[in-house]
Every structure is written in structure tokens, then in C-alpha cells.
PDB file of N, CA and C in Angstrom:
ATOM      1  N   UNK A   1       0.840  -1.174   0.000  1.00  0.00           N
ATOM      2  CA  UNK A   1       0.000   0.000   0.000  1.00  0.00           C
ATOM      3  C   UNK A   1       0.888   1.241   0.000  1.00  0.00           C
ATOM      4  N   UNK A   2       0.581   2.360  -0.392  1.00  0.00           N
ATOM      5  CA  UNK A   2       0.959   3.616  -0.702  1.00  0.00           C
ATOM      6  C   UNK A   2       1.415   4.174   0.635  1.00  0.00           C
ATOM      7  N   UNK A   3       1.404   5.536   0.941  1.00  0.00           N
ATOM      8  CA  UNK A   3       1.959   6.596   2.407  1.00  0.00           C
ATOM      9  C   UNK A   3       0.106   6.418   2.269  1.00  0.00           C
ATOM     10  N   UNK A   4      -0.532   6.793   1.779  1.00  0.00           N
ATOM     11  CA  UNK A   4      -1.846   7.668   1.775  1.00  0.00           C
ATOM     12  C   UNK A   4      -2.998   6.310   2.403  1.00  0.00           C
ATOM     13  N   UNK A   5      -2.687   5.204   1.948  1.00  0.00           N
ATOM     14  CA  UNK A   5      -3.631   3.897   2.164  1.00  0.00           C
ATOM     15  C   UNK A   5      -2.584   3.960   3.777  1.00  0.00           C
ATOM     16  N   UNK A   6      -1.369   3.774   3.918  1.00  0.00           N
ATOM     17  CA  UNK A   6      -1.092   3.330   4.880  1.00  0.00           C
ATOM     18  C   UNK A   6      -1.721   4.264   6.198  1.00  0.00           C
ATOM     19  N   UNK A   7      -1.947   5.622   5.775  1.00  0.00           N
ATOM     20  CA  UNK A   7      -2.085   6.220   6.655  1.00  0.00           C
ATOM     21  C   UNK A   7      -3.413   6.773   7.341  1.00  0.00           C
ATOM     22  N   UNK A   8      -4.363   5.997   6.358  1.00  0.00           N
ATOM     23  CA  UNK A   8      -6.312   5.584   6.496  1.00  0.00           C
ATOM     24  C   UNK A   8      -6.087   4.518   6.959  1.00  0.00           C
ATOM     25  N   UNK A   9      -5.400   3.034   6.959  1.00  0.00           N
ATOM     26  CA  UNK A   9      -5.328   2.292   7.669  1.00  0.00           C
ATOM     27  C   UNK A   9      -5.088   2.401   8.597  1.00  0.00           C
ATOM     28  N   UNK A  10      -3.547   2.532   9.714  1.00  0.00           N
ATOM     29  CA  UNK A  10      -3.235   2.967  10.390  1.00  0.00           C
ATOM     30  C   UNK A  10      -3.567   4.010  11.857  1.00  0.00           C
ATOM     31  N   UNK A  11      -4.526   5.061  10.539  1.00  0.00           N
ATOM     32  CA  UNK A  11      -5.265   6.120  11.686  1.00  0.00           C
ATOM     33  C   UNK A  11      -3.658   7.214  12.210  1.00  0.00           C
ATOM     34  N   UNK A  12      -2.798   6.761  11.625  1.00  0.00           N
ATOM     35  CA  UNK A  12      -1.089   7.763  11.887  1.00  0.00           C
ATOM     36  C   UNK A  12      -1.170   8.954  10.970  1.00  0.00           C
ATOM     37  N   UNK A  13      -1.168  10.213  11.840  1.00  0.00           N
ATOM     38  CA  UNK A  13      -1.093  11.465  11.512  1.00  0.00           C
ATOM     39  C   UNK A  13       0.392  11.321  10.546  1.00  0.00           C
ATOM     40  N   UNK A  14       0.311  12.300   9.543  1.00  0.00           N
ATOM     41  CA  UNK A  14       1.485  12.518   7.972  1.00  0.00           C
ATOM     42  C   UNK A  14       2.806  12.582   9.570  1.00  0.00           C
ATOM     43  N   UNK A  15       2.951  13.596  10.314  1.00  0.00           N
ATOM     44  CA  UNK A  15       3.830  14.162  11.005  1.00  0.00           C
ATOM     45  C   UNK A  15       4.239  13.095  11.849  1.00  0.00           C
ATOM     46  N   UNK A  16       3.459  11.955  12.452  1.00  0.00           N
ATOM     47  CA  UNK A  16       3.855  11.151  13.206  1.00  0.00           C
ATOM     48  C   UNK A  16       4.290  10.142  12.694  1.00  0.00           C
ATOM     49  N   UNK A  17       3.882   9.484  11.119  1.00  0.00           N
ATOM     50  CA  UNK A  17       4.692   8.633  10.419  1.00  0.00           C
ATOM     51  C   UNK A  17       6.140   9.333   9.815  1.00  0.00           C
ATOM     52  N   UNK A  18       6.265  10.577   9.666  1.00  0.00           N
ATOM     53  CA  UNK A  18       7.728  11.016   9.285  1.00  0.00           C
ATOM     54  C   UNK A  18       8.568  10.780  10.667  1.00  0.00           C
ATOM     55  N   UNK A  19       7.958  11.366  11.386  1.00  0.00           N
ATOM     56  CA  UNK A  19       9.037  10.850  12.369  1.00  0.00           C
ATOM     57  C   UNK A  19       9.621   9.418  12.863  1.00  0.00           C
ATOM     58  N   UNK A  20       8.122   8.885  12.314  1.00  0.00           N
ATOM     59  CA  UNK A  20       8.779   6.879  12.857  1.00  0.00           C
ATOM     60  C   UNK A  20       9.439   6.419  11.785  1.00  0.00           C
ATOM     61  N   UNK A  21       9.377   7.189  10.425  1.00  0.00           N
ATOM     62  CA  UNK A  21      10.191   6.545   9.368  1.00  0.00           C
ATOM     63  C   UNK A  21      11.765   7.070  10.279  1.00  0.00           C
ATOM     64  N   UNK A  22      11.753   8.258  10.375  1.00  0.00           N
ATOM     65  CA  UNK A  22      13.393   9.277  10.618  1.00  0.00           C
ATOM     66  C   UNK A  22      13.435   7.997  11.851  1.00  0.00           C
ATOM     67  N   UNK A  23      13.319   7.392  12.500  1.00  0.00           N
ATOM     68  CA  UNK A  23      13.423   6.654  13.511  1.00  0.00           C
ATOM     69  C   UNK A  23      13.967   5.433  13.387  1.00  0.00           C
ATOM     70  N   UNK A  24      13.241   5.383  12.302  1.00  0.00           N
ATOM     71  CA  UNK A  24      13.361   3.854  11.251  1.00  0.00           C
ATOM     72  C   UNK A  24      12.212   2.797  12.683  1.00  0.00           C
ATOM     73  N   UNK A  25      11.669   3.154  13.035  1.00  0.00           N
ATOM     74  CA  UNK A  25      10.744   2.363  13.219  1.00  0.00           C
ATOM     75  C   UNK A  25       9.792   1.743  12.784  1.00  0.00           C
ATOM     76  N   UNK A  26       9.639   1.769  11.268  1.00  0.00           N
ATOM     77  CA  UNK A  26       9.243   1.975  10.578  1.00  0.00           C
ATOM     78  C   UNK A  26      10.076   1.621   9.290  1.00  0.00           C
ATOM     79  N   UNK A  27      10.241   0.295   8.501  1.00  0.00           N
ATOM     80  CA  UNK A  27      11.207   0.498   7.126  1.00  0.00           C
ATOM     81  C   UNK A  27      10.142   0.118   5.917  1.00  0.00           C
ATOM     82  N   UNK A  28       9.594   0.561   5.545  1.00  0.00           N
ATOM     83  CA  UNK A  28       8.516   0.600   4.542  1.00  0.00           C
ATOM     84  C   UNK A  28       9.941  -0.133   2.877  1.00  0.00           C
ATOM     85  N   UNK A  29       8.776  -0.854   2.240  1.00  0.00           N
ATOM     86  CA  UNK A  29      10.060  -1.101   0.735  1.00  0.00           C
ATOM     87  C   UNK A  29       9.830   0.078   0.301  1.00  0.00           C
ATOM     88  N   UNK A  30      11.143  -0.075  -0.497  1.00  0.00           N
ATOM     89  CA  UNK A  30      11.586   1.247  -1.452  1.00  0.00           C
ATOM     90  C   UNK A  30      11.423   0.544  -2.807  1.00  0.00           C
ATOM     91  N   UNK A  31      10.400   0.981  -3.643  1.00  0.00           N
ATOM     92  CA  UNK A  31       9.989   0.442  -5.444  1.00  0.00           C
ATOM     93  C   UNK A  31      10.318   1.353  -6.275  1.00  0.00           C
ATOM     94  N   UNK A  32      10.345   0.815  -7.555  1.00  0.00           N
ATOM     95  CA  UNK A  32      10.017   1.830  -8.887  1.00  0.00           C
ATOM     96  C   UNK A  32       9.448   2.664  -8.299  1.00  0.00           C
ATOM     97  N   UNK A  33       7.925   2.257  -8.069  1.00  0.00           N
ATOM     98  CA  UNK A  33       6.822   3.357  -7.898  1.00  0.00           C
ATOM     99  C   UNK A  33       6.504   3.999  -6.439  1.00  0.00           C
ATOM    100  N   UNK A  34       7.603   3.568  -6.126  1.00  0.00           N
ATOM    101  CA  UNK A  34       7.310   4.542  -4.325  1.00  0.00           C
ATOM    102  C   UNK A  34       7.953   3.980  -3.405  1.00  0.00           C
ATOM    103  N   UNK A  35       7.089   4.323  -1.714  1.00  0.00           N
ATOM    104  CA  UNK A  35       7.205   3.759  -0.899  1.00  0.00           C
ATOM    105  C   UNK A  35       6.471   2.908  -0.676  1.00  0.00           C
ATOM    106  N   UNK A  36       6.199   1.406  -0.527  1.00  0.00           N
ATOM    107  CA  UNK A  36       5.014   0.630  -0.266  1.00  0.00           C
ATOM    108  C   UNK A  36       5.061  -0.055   1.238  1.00  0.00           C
ATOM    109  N   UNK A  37       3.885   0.294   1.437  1.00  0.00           N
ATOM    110  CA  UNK A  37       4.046  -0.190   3.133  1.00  0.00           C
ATOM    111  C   UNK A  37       2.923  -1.571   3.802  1.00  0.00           C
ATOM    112  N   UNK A  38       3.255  -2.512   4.206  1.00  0.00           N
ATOM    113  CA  UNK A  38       2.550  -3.283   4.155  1.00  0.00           C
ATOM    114  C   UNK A  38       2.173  -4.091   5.590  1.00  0.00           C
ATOM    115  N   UNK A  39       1.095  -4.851   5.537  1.00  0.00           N
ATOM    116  CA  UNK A  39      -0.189  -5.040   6.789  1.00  0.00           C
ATOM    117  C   UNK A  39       0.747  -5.204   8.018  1.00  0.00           C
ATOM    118  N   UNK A  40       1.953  -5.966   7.907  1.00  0.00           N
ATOM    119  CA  UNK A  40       3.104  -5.420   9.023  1.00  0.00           C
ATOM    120  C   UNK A  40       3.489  -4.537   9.387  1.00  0.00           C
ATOM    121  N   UNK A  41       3.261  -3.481   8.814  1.00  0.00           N
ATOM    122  CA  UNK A  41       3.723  -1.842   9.053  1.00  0.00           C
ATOM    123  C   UNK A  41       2.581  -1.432   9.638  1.00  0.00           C
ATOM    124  N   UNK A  42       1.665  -1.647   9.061  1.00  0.00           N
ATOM    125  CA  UNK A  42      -0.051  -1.280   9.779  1.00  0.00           C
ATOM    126  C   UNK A  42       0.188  -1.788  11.243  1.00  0.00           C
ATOM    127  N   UNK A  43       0.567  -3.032  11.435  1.00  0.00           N
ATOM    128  CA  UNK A  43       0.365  -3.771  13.011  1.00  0.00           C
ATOM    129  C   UNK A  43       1.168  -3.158  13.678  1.00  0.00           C
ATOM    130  N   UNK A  44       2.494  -3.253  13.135  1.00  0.00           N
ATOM    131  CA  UNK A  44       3.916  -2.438  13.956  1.00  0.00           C
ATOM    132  C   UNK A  44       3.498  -0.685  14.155  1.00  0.00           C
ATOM    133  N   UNK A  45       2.970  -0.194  13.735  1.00  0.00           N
ATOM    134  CA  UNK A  45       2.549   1.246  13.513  1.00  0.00           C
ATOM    135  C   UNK A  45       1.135   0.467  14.622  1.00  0.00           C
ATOM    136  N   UNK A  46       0.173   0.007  15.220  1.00  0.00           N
ATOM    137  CA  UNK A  46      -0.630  -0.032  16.005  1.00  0.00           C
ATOM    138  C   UNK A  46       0.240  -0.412  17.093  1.00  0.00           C
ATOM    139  N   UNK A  47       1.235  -1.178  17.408  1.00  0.00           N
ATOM    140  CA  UNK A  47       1.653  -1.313  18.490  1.00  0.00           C
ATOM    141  C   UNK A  47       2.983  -0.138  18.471  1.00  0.00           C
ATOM    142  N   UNK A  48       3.206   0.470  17.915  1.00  0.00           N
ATOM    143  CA  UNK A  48       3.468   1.745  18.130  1.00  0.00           C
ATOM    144  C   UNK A  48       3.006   2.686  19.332  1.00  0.00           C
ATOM    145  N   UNK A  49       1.641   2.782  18.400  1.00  0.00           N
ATOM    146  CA  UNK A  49       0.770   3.501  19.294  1.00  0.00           C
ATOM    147  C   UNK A  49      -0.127   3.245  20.855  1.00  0.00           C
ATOM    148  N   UNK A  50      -0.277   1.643  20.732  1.00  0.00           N
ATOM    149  CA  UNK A  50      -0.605   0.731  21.898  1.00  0.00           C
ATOM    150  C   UNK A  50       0.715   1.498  23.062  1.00  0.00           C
ATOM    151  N   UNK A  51       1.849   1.195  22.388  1.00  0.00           N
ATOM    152  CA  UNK A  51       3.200   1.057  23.615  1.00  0.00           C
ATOM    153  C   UNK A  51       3.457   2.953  23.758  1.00  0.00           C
ATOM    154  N   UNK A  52       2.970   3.567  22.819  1.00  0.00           N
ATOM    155  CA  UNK A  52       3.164   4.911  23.422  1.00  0.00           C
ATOM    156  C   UNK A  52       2.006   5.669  24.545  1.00  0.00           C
ATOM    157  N   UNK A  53       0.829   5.287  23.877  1.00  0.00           N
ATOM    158  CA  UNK A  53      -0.379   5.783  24.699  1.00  0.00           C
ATOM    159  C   UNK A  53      -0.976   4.819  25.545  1.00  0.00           C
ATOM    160  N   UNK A  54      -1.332   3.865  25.833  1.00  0.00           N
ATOM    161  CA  UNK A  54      -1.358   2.514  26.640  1.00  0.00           C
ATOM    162  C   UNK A  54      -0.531   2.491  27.698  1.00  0.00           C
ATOM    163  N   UNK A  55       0.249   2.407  27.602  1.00  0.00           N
ATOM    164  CA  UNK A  55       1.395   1.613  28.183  1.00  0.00           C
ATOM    165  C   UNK A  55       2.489   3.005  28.562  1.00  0.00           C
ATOM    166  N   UNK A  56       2.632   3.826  28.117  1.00  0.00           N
ATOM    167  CA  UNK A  56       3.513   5.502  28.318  1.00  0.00           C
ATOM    168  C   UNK A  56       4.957   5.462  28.299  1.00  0.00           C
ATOM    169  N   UNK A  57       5.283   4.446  27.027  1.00  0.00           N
ATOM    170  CA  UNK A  57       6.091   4.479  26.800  1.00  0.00           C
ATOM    171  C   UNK A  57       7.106   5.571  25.913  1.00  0.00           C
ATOM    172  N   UNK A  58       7.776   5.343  26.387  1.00  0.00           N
ATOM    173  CA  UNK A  58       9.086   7.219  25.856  1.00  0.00           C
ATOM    174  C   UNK A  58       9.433   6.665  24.427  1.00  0.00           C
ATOM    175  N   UNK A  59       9.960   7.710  23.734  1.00  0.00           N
ATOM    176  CA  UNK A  59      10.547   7.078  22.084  1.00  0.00           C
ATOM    177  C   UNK A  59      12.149   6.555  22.766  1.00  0.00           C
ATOM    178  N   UNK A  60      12.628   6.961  23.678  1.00  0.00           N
ATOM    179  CA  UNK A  60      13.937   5.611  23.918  1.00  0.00           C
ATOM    180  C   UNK A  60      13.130   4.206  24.191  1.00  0.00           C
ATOM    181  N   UNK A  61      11.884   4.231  24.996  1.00  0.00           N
ATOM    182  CA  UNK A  61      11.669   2.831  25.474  1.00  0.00           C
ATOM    183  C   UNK A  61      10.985   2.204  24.421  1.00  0.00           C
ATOM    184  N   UNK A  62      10.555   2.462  23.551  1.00  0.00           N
ATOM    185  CA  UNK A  62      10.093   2.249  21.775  1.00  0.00           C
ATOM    186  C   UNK A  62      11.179   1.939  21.389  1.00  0.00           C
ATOM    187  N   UNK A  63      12.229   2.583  21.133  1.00  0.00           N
ATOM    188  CA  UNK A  63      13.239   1.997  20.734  1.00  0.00           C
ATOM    189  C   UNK A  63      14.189   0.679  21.105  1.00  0.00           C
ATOM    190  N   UNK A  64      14.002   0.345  22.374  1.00  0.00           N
ATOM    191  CA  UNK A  64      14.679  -0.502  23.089  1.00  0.00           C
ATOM    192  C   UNK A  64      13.784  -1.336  22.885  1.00  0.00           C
ATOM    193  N   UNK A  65      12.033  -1.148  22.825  1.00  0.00           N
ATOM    194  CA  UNK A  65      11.415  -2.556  22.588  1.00  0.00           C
ATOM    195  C   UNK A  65      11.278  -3.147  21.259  1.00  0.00           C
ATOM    196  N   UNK A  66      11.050  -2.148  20.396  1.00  0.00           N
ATOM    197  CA  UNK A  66      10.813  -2.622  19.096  1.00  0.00           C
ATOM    198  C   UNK A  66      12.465  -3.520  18.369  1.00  0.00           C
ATOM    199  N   UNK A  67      13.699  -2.732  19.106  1.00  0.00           N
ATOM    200  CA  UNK A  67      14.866  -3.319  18.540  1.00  0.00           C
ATOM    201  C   UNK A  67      14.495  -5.250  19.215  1.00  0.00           C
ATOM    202  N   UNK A  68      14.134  -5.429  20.556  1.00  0.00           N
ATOM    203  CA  UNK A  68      14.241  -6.646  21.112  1.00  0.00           C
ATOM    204  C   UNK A  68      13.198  -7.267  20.134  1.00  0.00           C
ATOM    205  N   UNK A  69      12.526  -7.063  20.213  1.00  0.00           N
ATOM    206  CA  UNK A  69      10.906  -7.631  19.389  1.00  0.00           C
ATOM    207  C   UNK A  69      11.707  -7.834  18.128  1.00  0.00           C
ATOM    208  N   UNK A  70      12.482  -7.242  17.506  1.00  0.00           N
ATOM    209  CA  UNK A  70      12.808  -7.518  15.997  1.00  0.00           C
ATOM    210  C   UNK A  70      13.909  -8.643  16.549  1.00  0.00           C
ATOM    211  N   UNK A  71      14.919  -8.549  17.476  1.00  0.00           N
ATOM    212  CA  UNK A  71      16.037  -9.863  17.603  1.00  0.00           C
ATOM    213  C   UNK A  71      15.087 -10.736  17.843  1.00  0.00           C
ATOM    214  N   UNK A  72      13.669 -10.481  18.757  1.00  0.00           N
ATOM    215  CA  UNK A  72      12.953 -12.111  19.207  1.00  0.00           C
ATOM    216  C   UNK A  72      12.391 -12.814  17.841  1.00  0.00           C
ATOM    217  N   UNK A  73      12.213 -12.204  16.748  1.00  0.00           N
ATOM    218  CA  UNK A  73      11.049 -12.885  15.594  1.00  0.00           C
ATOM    219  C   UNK A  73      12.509 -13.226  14.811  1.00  0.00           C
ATOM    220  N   UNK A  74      13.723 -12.470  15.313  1.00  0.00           N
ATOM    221  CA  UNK A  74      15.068 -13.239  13.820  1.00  0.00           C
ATOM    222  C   UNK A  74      15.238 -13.988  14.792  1.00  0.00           C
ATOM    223  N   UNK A  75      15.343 -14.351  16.124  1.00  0.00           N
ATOM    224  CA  UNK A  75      15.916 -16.031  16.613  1.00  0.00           C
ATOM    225  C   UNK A  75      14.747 -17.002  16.114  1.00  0.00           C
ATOM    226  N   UNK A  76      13.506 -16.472  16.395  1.00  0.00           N
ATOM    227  CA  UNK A  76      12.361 -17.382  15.644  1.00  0.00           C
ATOM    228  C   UNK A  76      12.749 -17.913  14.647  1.00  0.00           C
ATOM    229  N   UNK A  77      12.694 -17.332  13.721  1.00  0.00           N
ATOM    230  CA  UNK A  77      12.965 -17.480  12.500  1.00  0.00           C
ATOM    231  C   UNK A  77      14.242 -18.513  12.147  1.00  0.00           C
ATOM    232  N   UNK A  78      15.455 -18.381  12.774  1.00  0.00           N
ATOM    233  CA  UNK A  78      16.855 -19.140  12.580  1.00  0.00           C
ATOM    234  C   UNK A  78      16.182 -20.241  13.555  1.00  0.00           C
ATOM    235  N   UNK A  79      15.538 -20.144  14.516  1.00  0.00           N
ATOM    236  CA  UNK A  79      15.384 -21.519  15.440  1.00  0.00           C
ATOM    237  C   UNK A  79      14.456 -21.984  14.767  1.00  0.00           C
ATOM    238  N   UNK A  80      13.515 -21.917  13.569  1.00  0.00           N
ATOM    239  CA  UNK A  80      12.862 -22.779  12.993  1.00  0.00           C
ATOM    240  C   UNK A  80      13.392 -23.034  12.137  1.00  0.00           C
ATOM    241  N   UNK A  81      13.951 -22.409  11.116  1.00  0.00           N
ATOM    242  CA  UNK A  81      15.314 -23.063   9.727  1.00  0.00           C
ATOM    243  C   UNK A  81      16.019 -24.213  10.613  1.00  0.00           C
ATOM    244  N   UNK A  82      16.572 -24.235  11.073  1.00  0.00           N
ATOM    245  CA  UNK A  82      17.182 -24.762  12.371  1.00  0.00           C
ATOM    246  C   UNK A  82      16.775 -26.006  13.083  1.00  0.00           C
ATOM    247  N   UNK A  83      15.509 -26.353  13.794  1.00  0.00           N
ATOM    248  CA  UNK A  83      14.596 -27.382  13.450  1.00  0.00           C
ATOM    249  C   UNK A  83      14.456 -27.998  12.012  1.00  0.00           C
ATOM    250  N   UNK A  84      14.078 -27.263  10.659  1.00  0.00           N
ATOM    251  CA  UNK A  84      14.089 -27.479   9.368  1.00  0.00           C
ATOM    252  C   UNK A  84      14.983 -28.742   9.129  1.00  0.00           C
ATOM    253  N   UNK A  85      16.003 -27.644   8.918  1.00  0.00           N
ATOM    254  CA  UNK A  85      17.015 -28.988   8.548  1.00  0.00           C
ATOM    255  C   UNK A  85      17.334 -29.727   9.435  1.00  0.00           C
ATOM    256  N   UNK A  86      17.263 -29.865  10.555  1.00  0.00           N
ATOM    257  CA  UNK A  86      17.107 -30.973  11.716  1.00  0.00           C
ATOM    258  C   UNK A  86      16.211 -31.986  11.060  1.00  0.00           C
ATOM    259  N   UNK A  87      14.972 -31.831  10.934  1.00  0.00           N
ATOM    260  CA  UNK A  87      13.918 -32.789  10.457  1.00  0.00           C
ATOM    261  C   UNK A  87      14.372 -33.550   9.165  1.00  0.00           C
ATOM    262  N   UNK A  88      14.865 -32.467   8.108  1.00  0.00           N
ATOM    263  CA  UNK A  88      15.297 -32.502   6.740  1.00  0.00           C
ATOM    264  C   UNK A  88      16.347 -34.022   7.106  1.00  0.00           C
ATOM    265  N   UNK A  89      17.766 -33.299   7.660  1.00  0.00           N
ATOM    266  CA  UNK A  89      18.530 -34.520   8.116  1.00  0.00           C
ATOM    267  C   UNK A  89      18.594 -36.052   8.575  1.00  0.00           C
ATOM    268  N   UNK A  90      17.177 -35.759   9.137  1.00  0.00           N
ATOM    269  CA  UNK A  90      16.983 -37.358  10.239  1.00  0.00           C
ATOM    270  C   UNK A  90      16.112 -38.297   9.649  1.00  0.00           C
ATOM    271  N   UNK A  91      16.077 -37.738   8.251  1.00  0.00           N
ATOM    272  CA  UNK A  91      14.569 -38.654   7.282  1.00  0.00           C
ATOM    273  C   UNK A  91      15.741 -39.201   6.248  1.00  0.00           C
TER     274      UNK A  91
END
């Protein structure tokens, strides 16, 4: 989706997604035809907002969670490749 779909989805003011891009909280693909931002950016952009207004979290403590949250889903990720070829191997 576009800046403009992402940002009717979302419900994220223009000013508050520039700043989570400058943050990089936020890495939308870079295309031919733009920026395209997708239903992961929508969720990550709601728990954005969950962990800022919810929860009163500071943009350092956003930063410190969203960096852990991204190492917890890449060990996921290598600990299931990982299992993979475990299974792959033993057949």
C-alpha cells in the first residue's frame, strides 16, 4: 500500500509517520513506484501507538522494545530453519 492507504489504515497522523520513518521504526520497501508499506507496518505502527499511549512508553523505550521484538522474531525465525534442517537430516 501507498503513504496515503497506509495512513487511512493505520489512523497515523502525515507528522507522526515522518518521524517513525526518521526513527526507522518503521522500514517501509523502497519500489520503482514509491514507498510501499505493508499489513506489518499497519500492526507495527498499532503497536506503536498501543506502547506509546497505553502503556507511556518514551521514544527511547520504543526503541529498546521494538529493537528486542525484531532480535525475538530473527531467533524465531533461525530456530525454525534450524529445526528445518534438523527434520530434513533425520529422514
Amino acid at each position: 500500500m501507498n503513504k496515503q492507504e497506509f495512513l487511512n489504515s493505520s489512523g497515523v497522523q502525515v507528522h507522526v509517520l515522518d518521524f517513525w520513518l526518521e526513527q526507522r521504526w518503521l522500514i517501509p520497501e523502497e519500489t520503482p513506484a514509491g514507498v510501499q508499506f505493508s499489513d506489518m507496518d499497519v500492526a507495527r505502527a498499532h503497536l506503536i501507538h498501543d506502547l506509546k499511549h497505553d502503556f507511556g512508553a518514551n521514544d527511547e523505550g520504543i526503541d529498546v522494545i521494538l529493537h528486542l521484538m525484531d532480535q525475538l522474531h530473527g531467533l524465531r525465525r533461525a530456530f525454525a530453519q534450524l529445526q528445518e534442517e534438523l527434520h530434513k537430516s533425520q529422514l
